[in-house]
N, C-alpha and C. Protein backbone atom coordinates (compact mmCIF):
# COMPACT_ATOMS: atom_id res chain seq x y z
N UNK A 1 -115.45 2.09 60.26
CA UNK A 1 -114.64 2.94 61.11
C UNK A 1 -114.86 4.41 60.70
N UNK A 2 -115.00 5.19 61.40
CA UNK A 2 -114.91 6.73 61.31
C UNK A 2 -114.05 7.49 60.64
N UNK A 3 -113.23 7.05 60.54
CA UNK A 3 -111.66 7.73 59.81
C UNK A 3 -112.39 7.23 58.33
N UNK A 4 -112.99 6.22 58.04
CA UNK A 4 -112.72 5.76 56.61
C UNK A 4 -113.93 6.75 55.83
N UNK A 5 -115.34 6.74 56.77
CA UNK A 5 -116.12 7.45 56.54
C UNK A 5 -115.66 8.95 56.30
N UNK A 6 -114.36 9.77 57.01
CA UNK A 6 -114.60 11.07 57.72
C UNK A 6 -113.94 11.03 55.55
N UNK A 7 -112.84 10.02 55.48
CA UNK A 7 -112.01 9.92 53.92
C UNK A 7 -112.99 10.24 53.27
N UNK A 8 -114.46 9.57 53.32
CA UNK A 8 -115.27 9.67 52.01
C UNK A 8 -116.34 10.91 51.79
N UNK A 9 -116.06 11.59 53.40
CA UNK A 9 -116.59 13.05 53.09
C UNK A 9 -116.69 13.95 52.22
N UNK A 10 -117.22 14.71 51.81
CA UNK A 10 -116.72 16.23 50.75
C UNK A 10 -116.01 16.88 51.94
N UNK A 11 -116.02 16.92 52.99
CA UNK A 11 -115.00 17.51 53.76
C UNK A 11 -113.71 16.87 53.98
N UNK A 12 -113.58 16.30 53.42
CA UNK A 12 -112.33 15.26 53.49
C UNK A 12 -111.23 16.31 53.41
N UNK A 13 -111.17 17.19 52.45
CA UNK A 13 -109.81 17.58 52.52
C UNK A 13 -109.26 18.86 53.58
N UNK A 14 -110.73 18.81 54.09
CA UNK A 14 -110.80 20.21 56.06
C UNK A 14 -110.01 19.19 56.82
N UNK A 15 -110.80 17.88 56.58
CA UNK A 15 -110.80 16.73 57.53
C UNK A 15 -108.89 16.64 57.89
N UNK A 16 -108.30 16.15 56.67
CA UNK A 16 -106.63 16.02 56.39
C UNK A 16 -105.71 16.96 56.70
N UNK A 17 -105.81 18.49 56.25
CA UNK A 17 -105.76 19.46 57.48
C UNK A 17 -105.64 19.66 58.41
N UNK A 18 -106.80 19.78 58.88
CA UNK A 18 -106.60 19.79 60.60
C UNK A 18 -106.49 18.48 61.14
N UNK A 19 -106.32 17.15 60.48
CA UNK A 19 -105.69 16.34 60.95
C UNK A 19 -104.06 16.60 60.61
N UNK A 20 -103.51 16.71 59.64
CA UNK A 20 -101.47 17.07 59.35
C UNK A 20 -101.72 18.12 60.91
N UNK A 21 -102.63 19.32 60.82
CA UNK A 21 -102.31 20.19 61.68
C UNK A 21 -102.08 19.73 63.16
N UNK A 22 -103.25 18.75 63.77
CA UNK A 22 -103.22 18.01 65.25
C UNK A 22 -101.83 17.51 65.38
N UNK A 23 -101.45 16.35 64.45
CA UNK A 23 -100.16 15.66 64.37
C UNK A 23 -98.85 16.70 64.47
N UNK A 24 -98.83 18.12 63.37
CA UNK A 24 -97.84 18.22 64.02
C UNK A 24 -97.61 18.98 65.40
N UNK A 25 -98.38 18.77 66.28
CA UNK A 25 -98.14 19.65 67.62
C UNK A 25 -97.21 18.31 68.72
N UNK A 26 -95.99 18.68 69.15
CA UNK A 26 -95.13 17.56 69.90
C UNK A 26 -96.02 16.66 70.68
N UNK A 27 -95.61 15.26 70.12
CA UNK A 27 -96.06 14.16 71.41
C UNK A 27 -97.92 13.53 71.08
N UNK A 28 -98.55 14.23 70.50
CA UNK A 28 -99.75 13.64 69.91
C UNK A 28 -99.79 12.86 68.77
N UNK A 29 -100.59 11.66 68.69
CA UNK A 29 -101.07 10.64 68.59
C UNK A 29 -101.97 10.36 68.01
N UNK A 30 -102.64 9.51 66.86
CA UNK A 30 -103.80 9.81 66.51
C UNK A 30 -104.75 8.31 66.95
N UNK A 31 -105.52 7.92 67.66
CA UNK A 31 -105.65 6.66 67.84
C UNK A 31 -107.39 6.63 67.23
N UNK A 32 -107.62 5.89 65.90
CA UNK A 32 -108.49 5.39 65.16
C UNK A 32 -109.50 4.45 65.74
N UNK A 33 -110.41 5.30 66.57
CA UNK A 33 -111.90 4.33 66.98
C UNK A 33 -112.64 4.21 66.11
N UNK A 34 -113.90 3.05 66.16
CA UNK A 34 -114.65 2.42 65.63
C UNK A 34 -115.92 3.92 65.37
N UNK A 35 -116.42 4.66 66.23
CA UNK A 35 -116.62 5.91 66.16
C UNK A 35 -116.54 7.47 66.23
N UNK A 36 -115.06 7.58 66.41
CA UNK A 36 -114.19 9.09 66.42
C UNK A 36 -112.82 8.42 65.80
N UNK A 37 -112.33 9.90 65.94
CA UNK A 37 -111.25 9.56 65.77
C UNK A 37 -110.27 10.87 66.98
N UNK A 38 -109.13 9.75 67.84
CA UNK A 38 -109.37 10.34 68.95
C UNK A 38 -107.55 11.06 69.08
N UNK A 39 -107.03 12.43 69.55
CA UNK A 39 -105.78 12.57 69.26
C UNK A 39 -105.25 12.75 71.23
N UNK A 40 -104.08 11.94 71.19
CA UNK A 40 -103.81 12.52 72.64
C UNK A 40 -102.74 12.21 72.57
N UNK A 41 -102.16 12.66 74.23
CA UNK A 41 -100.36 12.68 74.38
C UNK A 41 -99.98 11.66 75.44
N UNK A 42 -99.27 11.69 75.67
CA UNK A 42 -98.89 10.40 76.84
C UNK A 42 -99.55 10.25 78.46
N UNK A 43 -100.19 11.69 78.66
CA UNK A 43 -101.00 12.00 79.74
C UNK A 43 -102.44 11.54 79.16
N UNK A 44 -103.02 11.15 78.24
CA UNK A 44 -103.81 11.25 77.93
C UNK A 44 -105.00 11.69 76.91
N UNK A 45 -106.32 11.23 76.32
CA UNK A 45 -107.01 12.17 75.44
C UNK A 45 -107.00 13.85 75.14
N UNK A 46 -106.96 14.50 74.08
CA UNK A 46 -106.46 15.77 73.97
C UNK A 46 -108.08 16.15 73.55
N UNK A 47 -108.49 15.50 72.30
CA UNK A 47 -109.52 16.08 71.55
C UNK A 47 -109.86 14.49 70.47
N UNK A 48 -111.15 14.95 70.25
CA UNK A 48 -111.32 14.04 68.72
C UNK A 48 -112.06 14.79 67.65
N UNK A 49 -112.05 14.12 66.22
CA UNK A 49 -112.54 14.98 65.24
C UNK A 49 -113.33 14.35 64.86
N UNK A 50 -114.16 14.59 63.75
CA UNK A 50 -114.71 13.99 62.51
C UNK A 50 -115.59 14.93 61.71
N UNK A 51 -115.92 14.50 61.00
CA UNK A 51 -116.39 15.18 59.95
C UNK A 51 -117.95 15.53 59.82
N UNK A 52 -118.73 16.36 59.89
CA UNK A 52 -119.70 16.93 59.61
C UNK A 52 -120.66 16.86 58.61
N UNK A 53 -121.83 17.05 58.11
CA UNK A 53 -122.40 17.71 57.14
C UNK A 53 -122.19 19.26 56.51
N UNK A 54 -121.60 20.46 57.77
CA UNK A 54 -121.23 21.35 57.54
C UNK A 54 -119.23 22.06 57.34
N UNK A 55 -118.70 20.67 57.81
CA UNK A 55 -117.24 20.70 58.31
C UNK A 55 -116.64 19.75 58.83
N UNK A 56 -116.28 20.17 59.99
CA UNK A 56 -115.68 18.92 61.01
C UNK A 56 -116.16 20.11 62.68
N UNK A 57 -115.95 18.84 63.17
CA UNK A 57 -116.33 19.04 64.64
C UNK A 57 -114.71 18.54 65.46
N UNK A 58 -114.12 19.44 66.18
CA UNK A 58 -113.47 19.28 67.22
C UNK A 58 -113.48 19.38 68.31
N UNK A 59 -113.74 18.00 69.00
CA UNK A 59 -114.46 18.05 70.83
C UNK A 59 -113.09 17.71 71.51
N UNK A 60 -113.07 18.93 72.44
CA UNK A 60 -112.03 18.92 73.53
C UNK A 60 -112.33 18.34 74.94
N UNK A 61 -111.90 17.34 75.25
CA UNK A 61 -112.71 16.51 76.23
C UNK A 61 -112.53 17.52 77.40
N UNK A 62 -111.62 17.90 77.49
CA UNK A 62 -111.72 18.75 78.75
C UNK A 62 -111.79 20.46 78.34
N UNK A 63 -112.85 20.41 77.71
CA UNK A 63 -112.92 21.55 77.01
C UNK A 63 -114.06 22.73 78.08
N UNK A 64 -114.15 22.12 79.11
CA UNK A 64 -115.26 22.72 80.15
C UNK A 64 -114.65 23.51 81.09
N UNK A 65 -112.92 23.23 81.52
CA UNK A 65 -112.20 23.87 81.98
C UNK A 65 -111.33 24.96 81.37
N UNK A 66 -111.67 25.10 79.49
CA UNK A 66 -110.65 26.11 78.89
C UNK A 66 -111.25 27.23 79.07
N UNK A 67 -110.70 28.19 79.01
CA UNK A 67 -110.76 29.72 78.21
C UNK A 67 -111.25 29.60 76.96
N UNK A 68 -112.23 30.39 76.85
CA UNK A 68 -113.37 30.67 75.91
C UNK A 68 -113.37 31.83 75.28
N UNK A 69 -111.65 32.66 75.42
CA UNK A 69 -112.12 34.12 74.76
C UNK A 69 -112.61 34.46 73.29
N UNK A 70 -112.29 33.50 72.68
CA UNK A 70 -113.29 33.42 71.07
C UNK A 70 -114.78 32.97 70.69
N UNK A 71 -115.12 32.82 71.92
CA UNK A 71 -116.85 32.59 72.07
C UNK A 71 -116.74 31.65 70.96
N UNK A 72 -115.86 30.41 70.64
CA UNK A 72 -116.28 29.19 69.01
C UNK A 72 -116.83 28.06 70.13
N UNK A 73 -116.17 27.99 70.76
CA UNK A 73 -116.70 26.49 72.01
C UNK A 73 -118.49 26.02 72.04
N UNK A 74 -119.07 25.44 71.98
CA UNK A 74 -120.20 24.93 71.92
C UNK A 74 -120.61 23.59 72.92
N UNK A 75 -121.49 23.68 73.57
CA UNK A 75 -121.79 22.63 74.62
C UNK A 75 -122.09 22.96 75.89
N UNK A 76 -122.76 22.13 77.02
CA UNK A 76 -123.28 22.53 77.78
C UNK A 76 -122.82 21.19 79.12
N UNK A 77 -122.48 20.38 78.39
CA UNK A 77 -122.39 19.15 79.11
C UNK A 77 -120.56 19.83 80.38
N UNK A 78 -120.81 18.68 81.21
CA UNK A 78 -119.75 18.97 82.31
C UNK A 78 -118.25 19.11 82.18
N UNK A 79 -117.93 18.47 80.89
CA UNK A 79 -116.70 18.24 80.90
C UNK A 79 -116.49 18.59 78.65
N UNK A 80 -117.00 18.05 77.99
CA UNK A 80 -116.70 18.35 76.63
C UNK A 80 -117.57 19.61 76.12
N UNK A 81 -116.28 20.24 75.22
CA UNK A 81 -116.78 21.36 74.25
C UNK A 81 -116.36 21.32 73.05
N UNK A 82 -117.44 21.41 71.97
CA UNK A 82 -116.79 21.47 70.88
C UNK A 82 -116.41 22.80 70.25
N UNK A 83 -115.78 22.68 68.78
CA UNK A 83 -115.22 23.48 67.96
C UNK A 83 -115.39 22.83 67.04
N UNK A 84 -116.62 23.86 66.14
CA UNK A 84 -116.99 23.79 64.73
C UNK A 84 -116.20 24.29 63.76
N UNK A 85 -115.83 23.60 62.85
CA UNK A 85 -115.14 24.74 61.60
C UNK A 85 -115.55 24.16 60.47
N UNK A 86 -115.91 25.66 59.46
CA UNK A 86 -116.32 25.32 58.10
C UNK A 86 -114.84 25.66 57.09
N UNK A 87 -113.51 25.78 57.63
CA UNK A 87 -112.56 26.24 57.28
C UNK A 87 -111.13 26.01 57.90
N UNK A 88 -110.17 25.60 57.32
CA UNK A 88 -109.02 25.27 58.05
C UNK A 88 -108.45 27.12 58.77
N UNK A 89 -108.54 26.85 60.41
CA UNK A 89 -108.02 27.92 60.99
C UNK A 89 -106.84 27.14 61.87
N UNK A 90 -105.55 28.01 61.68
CA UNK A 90 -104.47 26.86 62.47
C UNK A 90 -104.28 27.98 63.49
N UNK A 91 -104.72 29.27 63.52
CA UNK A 91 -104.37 29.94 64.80
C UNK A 91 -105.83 30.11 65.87
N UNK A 92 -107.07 29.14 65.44
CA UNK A 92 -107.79 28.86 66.70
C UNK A 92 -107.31 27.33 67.15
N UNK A 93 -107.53 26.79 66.08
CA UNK A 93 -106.78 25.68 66.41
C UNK A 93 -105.85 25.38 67.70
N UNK A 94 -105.08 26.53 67.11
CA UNK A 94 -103.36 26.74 68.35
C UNK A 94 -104.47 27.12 69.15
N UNK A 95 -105.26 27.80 69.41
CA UNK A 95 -105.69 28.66 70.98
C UNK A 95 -105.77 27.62 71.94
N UNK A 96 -106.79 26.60 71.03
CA UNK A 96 -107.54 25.79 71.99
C UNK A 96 -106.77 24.50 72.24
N UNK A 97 -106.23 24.37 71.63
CA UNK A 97 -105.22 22.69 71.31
C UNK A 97 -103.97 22.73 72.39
N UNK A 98 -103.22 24.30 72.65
CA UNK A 98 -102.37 24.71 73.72
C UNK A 98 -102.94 24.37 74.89
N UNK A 99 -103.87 25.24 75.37
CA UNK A 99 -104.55 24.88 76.57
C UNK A 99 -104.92 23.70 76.69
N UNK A 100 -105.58 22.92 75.80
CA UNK A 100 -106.01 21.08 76.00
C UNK A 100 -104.39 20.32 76.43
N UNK A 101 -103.87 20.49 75.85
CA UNK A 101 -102.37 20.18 76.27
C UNK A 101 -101.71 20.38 77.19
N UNK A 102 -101.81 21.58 77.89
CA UNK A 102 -101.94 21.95 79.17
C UNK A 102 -102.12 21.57 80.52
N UNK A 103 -103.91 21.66 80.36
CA UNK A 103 -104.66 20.99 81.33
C UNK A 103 -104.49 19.09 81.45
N UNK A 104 -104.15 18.66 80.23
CA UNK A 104 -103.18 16.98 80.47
C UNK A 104 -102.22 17.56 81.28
N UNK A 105 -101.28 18.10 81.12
CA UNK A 105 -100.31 18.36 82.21
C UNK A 105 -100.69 18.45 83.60
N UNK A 106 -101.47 19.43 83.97
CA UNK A 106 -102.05 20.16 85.41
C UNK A 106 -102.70 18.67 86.11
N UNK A 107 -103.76 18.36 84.93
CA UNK A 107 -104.49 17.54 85.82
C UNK A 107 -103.67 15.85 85.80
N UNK A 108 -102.49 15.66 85.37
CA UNK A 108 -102.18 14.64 85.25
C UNK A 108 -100.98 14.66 86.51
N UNK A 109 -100.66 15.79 87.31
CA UNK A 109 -100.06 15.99 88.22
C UNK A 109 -100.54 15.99 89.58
């Protein structure tokens, strides 16, 4: 499983971080796949993480419809963008994790 691998990282302790950090935002979830590890709210997938060679990677599934004013987003595909970090940041974090939360709302209406 991914979670057990992301544990045996040297990034493990970015990894725990911005995982406490995902958890505490209201109503998210952490649900443990066989290859991610995936966080969402009752509308649905928010984002998933895991762990890197350089960090962790945070892919916002509907990360194709956010606001990009911090140029960190990465990807090209139709619908997911990620967010690289070599460092626990909890106020990009908030940028992008608000809006993913969001757009569950909008588009779940």
């Amino acid at each position: 499983m991914q979670f057990d691998t992301d544990l045996l990282s040297e990034h493990k302790e970015l990894f725990l971080q911005a995982r406490a950090y995902l958890l505490s935002f209201p109503d998210i979830t952490e649900i443990k796949k066989e290859r991610i590890t995936t966080y969402m709210n009752v509308q649905g997938g928010i984002c998933h993480m895991r762990t890197m060679p350089y960090g962790i990677d945070l892919g916002f599934l509907k990360g194709a419809k956010m606001k990009d004013d911090l140029n960190l987003l990465t990807g090209k595909g139709k619908i997911l963008r990620v967010l690289s970090l070599k460092s626990m940041n909890k106020d990009v974090i908030k940028y992008y994790m608000d809006q993913a939360v969001d757009l569950n709302i909008i588009t779940k209406n």
